[in-house]
Protein backbone atom coordinates (compact mmCIF):
# COMPACT_ATOMS: atom_id res chain seq x y z
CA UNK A 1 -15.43 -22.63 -0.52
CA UNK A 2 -18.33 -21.29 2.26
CA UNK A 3 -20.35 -18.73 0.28
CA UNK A 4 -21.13 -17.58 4.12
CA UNK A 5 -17.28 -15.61 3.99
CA UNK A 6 -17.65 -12.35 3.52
CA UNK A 7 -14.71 -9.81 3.54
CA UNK A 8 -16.00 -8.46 6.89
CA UNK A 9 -14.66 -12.05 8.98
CA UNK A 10 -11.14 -11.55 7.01
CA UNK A 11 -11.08 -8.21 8.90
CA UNK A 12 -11.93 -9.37 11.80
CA UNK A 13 -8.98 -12.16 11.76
CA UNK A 14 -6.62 -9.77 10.90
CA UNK A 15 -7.40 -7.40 13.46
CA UNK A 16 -7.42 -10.04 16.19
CA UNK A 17 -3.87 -11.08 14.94
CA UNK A 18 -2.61 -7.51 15.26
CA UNK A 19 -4.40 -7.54 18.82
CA UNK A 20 -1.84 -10.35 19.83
CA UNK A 21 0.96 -8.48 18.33
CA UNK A 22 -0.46 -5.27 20.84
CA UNK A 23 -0.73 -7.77 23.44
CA UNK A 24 2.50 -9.41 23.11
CA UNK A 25 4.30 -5.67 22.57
CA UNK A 26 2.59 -4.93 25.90
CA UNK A 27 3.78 -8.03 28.20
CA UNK A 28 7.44 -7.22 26.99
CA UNK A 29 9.25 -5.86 29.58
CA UNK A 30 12.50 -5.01 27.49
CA UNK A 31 10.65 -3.63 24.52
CA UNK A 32 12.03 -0.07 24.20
CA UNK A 33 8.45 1.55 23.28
CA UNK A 34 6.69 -0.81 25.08
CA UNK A 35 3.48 1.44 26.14
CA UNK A 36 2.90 3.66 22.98
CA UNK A 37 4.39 0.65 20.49
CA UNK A 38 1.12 -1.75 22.08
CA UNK A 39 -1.06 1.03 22.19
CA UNK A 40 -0.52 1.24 18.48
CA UNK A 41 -0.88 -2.07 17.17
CA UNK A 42 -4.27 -2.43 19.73
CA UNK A 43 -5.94 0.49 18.22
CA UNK A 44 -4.66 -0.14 15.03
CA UNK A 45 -6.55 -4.02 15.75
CA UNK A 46 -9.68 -1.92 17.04
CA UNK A 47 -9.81 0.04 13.28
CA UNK A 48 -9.23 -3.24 10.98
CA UNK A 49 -11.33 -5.41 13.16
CA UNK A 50 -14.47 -3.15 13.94
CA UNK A 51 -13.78 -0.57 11.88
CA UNK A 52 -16.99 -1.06 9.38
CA UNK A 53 -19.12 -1.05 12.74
CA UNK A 54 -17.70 2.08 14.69
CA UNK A 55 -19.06 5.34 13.98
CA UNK A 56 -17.16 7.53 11.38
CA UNK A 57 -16.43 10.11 13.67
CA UNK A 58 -14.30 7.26 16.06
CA UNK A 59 -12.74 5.88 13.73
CA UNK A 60 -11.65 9.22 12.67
CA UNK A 61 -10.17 9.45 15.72
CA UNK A 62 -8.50 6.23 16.23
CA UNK A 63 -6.23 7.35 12.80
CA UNK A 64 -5.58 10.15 14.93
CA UNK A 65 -4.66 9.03 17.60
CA UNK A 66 -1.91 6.66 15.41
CA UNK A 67 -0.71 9.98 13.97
CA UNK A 68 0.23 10.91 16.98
CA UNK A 69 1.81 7.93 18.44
CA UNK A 70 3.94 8.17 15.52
CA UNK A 71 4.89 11.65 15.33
CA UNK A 72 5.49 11.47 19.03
CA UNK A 73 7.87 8.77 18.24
CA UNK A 74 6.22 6.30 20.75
CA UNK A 75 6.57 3.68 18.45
CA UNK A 76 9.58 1.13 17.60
CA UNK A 77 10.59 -2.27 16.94
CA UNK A 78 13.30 -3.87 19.70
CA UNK A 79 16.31 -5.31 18.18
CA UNK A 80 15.48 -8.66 16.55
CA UNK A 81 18.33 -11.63 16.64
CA UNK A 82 19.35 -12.04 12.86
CA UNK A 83 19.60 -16.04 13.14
CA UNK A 84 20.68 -15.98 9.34
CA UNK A 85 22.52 -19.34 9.86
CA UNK A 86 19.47 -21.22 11.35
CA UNK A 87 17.78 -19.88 8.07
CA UNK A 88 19.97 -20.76 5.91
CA UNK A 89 20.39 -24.02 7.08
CA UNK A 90 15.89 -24.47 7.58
CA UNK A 91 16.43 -23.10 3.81
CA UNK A 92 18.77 -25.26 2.63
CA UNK A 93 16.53 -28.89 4.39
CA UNK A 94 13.65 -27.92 2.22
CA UNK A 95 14.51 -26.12 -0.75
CA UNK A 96 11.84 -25.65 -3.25
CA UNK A 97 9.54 -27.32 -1.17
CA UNK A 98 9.20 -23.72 0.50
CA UNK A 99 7.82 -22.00 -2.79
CA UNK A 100 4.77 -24.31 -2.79
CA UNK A 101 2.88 -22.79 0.42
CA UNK A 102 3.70 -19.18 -1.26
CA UNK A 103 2.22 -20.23 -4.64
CA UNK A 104 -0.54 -22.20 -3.10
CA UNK A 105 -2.02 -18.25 -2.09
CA UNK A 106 -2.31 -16.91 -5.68
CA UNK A 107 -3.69 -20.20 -7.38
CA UNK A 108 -6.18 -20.16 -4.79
CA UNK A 109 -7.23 -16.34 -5.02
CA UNK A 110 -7.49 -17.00 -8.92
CA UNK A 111 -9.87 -19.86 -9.16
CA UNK A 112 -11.61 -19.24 -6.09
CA UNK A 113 -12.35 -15.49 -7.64
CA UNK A 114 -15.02 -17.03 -9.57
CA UNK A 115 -16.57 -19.18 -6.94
CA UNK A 116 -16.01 -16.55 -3.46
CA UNK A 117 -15.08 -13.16 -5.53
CA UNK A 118 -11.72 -11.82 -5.59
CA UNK A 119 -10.86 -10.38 -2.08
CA UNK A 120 -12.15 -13.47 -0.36
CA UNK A 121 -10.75 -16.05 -1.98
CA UNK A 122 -7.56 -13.92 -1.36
CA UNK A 123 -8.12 -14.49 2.09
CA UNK A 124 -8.98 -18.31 1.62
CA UNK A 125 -5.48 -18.23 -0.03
CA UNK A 126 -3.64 -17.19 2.70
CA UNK A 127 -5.11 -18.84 5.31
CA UNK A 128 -4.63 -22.38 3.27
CA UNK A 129 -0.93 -20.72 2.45
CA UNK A 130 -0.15 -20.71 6.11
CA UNK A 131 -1.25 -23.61 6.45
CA UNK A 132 0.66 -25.97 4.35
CA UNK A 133 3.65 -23.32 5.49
CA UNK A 134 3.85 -25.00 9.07
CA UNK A 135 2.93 -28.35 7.50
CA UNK A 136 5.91 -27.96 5.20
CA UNK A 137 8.13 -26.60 8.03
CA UNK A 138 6.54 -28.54 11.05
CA UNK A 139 6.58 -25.23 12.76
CA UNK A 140 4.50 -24.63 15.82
CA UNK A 141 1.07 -23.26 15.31
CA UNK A 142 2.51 -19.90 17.11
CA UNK A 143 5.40 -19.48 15.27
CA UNK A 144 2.95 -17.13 12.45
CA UNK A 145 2.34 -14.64 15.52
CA UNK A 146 5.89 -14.60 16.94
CA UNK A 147 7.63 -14.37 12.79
CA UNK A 148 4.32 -11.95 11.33
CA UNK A 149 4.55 -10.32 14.64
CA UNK A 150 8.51 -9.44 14.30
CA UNK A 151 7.78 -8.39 10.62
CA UNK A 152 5.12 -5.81 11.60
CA UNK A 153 6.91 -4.40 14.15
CA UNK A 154 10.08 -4.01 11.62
CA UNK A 155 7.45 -2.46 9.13
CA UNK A 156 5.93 -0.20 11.85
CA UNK A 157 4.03 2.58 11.23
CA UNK A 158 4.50 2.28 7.41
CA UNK A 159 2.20 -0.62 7.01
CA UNK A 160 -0.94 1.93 7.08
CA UNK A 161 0.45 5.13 4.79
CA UNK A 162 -0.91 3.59 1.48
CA UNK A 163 -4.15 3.46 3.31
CA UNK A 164 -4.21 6.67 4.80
CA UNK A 165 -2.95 8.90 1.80
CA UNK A 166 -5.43 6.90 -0.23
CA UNK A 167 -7.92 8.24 2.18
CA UNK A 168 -5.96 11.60 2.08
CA UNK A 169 -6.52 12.05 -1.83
CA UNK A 170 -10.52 11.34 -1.36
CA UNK A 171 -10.25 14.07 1.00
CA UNK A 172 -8.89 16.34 -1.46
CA UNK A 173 -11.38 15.20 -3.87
CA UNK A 174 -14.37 16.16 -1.74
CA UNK A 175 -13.14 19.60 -0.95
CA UNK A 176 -12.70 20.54 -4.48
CA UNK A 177 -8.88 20.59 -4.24
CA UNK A 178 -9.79 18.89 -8.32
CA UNK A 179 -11.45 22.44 -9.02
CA UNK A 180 -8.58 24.61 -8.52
CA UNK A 181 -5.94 22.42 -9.81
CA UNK A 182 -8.12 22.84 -13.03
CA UNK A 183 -8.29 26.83 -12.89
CA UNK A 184 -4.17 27.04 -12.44
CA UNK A 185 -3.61 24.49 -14.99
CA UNK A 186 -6.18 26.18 -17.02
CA UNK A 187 -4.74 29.67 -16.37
CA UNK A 188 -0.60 28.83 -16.82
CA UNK A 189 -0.47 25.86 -20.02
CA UNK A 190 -2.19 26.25 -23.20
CA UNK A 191 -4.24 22.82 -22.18
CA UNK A 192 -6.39 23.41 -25.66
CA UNK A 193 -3.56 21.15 -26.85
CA UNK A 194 -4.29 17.69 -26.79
CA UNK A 195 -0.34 17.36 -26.57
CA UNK A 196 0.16 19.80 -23.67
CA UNK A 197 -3.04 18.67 -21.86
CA UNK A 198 -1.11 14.54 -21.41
CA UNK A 199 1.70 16.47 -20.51
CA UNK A 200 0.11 18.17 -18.06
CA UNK A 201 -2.08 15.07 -16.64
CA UNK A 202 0.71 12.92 -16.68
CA UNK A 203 3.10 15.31 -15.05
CA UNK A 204 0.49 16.25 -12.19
CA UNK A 205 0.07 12.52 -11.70
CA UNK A 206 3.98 12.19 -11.31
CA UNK A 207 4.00 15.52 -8.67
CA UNK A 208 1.21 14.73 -6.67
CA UNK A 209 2.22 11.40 -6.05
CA UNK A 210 5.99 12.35 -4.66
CA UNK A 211 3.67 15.20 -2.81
CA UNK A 212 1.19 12.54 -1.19
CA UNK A 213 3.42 8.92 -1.62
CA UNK A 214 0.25 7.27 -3.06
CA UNK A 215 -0.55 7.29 -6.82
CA UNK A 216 -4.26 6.03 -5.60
CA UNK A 217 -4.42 9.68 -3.28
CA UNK A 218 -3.30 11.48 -6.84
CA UNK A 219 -5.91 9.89 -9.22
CA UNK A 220 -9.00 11.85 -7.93
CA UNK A 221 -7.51 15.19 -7.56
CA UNK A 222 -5.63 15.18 -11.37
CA UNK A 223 -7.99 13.07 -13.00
CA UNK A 224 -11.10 15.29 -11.85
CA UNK A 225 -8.70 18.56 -12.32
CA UNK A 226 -7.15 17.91 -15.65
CA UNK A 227 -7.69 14.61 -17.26
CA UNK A 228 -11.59 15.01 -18.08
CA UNK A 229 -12.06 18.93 -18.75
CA UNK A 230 -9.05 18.88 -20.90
CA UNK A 231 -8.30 15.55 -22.16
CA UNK A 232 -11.47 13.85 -22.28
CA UNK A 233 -13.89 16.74 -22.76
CA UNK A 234 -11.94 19.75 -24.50
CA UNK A 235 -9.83 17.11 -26.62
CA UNK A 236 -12.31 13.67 -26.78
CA UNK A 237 -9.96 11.80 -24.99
CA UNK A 238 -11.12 7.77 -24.08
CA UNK A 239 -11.25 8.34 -20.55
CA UNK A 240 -10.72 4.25 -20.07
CA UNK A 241 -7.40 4.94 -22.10
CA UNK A 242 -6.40 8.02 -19.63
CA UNK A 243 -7.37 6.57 -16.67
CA UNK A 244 -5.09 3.62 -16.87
CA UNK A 245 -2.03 5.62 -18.40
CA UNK A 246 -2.74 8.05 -15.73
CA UNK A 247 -2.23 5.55 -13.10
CA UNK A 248 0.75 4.16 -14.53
CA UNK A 249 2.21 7.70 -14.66
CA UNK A 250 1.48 8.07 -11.12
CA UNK A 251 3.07 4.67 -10.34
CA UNK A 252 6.58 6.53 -11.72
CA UNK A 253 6.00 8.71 -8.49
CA UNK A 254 5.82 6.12 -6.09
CA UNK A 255 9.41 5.17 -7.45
CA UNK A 256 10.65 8.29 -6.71
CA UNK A 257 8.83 9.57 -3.14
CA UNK A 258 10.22 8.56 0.37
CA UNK A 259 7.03 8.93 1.10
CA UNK A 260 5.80 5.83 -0.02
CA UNK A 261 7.46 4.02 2.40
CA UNK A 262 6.23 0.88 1.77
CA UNK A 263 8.04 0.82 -0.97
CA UNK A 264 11.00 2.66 -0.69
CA UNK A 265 11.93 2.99 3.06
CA UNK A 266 10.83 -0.42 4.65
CA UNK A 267 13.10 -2.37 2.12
CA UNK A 268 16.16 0.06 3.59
CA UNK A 269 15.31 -0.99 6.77
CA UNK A 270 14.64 -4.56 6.36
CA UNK A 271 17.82 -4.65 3.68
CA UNK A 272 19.87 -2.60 6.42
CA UNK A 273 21.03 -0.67 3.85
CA UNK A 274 23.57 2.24 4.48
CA UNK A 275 21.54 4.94 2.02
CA UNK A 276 18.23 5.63 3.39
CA UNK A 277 17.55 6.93 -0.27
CA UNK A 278 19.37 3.96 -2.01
CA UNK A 279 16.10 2.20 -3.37
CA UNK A 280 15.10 5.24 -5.06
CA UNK A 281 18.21 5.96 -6.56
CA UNK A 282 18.29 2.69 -8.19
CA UNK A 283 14.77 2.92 -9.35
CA UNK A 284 15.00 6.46 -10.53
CA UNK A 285 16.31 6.27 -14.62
CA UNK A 286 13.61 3.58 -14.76
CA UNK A 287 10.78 6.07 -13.42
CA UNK A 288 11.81 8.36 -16.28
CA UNK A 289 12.00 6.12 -18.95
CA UNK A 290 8.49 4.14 -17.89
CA UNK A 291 7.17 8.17 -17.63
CA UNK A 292 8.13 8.77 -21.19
CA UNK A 293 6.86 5.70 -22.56
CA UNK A 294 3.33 6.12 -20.70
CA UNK A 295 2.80 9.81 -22.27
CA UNK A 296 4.21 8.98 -25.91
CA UNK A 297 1.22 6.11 -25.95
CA UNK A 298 -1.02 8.45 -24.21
CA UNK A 299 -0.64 10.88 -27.22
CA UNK A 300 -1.16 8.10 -29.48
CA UNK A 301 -3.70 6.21 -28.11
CA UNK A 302 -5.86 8.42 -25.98
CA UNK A 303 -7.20 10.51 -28.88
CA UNK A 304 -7.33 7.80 -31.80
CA UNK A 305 -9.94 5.19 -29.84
């Protein structure tokens, strides 16, 4: 592996690949968004590409400017041909010989995280994946932009939420949203109890992340509002314990917002499922039980190490 690879070149190849997608978007005459869908994807390319070297304020106002595409609802995905019989037949030709490009990406991002660090050899791994993919299929070197192309346009604007309510919750953090989550907590449950105090972390961790979609935009807000003054300093918690019960707790959220679309909504879509609310449904009596479990070892765990 080059030890010359930073994470900053990754970047820059994926925001040159979402440039084509722009670019392709905007030589479409029959797309139905065609303008506002390209504009999209190219700024969206400007923000992963050159993001680290643009000034805060403009990139600021590049994630604006998405918001507003989207709420404007200038951006859609044309009507793709299904072609489920050429797949199945592709699919059928190679058989498992398809699972080795996929597998190739995580044996690569494990042993090369020793060597290149984590997040690049994640990158090496995908790049080598797609490789032996159109070696395996004898696909023409295009076919990743026209297929990944197709697949971000069906994931639209969803593809960046995680990303922005992550960025949401440190903006919470930094105003001291934390603070007064800690005075109403403080003021409305006996938190002195190291019983009611999990309760009350592990709850707010459920809330907030329905509220924002993103457990990662909850963390900072409950964990600076109730987990340490209550938990960690009022009770001795292990804040190492907390933190990663915490998480988990918030992860039972994201099973039960449409707002973390990701998850919920773009498997609807790409699924064409009749309930838009389907995937939560299904995941919902195993939110509540993985919720219980997380704040019985909590209580047992949290104050005993």
């Amino acid at each position: 592996m080059n030890p010359g690879l930073t994470l900053e070149h990754f970047f820059a190849l994926v925001g040159l690949f979402v440039a084509v997608v722009g670019g392709r978007i905007a030589l479409n005459p029959s797309h139905p968004r065609r303008r506002g869908s390209a504009a999209f994807w190219l700024l969206l390319a400007i923000g992963i590409g050159a993001g680290k070297s643009l000034p805060n304020e403009l990139v600021g106002w590049l994630v604006l400017a998405l918001g507003g595409l989207v709420a404007a609802k200038q951006v859609a995905a044309p009507h793709f041909a299904a072609g489920g019989a050429e797949r199945e037949v592709r699919a059928e030709q190679w058989g498992n010989r398809l699972l080795g490009p996929i597998l190739l990406v995580p044996f690569i991002a494990i042993a090369g995280g020793f060597v290149a660090g984590s997040q690049v050899a994640l990158g090496i791994g995908c790049l080598a994946g797609l490789m032996a993919a159109l070696w395996v299929t004898r696909d023409a070197p295009l076919a990743p932009v026209e297929e990944g192309g197709r697949l971000l346009e069906l994931l639209g604007w969803a593809l960046i939420l995680p990303q922005s309510l992550a960025g949401l919750g440190g903006i919470f953090a930094q105003a001291g949203v934390g603070e007064e989550v800690a005075k109403i907590v403080a003021a409305t449950l006996p938190v002195a109890n190291p019983l009611v105090a999990v309760i009350a972390y592990c709850g707010g961790m459920v809330i907030f992340t329905v509220m924002m979609g993103n457990a990662f935009a909850a963390f900072p807000i409950m964990t600076l509002g109730v987990g340490l003054p209550f938990i960690v300093k009022a009770n001795g918690g292990n804040p190492a314990i907390m933190g990663a019960l915490g998480m988990l707790s918030g992860y039972c959220g994201t099973l039960l917002t449409p707002m973390a679309a990701n998850f919920n909504i773009v498997p609807v879509r790409l699924l064409e499922l009749k309930d838009d609310f389907a995937v939560i449904k299904a995941q919902a009596p195993f939110a509540v039980a993985i919720w219980i479990f997380n704040v019985v070892v909590m209580c047992l765990c949290v104050y005993r190490f």
